[in-house]
Protein backbone atom coordinates (compact mmCIF):
# COMPACT_ATOMS: atom_id res chain seq x y z
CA UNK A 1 25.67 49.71 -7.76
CA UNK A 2 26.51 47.64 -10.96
CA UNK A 3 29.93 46.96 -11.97
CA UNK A 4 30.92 44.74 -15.05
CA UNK A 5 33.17 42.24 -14.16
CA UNK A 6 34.63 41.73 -17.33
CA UNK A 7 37.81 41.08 -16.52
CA UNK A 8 37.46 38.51 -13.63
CA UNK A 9 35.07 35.97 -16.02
CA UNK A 10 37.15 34.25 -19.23
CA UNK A 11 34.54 34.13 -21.54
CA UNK A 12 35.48 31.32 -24.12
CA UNK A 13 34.55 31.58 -27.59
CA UNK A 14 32.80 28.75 -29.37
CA UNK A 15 35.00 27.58 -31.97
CA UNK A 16 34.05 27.16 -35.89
CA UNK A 17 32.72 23.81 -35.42
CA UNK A 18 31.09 24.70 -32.26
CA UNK A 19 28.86 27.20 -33.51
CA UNK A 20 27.83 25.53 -36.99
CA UNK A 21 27.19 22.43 -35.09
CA UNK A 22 25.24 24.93 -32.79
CA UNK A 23 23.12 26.90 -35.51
CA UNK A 24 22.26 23.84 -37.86
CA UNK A 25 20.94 22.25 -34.58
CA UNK A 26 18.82 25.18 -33.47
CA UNK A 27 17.43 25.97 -36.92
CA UNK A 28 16.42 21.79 -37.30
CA UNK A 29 15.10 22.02 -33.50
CA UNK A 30 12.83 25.29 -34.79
CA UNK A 31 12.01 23.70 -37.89
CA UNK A 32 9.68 20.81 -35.79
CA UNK A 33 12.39 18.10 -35.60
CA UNK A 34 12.96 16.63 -32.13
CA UNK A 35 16.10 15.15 -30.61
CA UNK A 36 16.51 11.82 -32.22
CA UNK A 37 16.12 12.85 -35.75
CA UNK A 38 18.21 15.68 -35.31
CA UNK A 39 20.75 13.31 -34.27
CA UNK A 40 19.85 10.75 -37.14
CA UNK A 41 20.24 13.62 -39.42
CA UNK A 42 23.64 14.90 -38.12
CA UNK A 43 24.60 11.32 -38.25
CA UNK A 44 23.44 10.72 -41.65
CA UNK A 45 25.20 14.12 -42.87
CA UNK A 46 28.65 12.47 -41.51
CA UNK A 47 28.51 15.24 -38.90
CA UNK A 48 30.88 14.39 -35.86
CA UNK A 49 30.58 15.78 -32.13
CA UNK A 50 34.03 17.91 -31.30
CA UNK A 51 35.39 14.94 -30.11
CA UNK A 52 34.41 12.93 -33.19
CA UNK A 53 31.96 10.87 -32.07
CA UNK A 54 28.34 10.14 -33.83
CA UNK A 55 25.57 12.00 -32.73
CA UNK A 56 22.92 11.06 -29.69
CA UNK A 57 19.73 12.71 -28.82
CA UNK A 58 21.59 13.61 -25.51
CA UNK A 59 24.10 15.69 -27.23
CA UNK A 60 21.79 17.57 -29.37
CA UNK A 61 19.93 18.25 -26.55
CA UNK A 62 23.22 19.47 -24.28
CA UNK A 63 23.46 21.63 -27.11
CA UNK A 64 21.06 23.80 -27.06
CA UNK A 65 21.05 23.47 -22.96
CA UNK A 66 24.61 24.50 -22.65
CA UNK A 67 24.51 27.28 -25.07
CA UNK A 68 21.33 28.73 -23.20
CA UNK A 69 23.05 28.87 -20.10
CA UNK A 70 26.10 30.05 -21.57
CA UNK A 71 24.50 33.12 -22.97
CA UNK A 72 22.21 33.71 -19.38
CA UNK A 73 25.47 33.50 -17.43
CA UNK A 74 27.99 35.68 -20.02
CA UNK A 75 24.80 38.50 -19.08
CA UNK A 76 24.35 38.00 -15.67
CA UNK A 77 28.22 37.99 -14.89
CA UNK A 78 28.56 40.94 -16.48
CA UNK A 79 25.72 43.13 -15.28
CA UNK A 80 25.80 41.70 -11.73
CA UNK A 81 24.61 44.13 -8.62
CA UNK A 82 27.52 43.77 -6.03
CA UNK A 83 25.10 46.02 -3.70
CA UNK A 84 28.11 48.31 -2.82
């Protein structure tokens, strides 16, 4: 039996910032560009981290990570089999 758990899962939305940051990273990551010139770029654009911060190839790389497993997680939590 699957139940949607909705309600027991706070699902956080990714604020403004968030997901521009988020989307110009992905689309410069698709484009060819690796990690340290997408953070040279961000850097050169005067494009902060949420906390203000430049840019490292770490980051950009969390990024995409983080968002990845967000999405995997927000679907498997809320399709999950509780074999009842």
């Amino acid at each position: 039996m699957t139940i949607g758990s909705n309600d027991f899962c706070a699902e956080q939305q990714y604020t403004e910032q968030q997901q521009r940051n988020h989307d110009l990273i992905k689309s410069l990551h698709d484009s060819g560009m690796g990690y340290w010139r997408i953070a040279d770029y961000l850097n050169e654009q005067s494009i902060k981290i949420v906390r203000g911060n430049a840019w490292k190839n770490t980051q950009v790389l969390s990024v995409l990570k983080k968002y990845r497993e967000r999405l995997d997680r927000i679907k498997n939590i809320r399709q999950f089999n509780h074999g009842v």
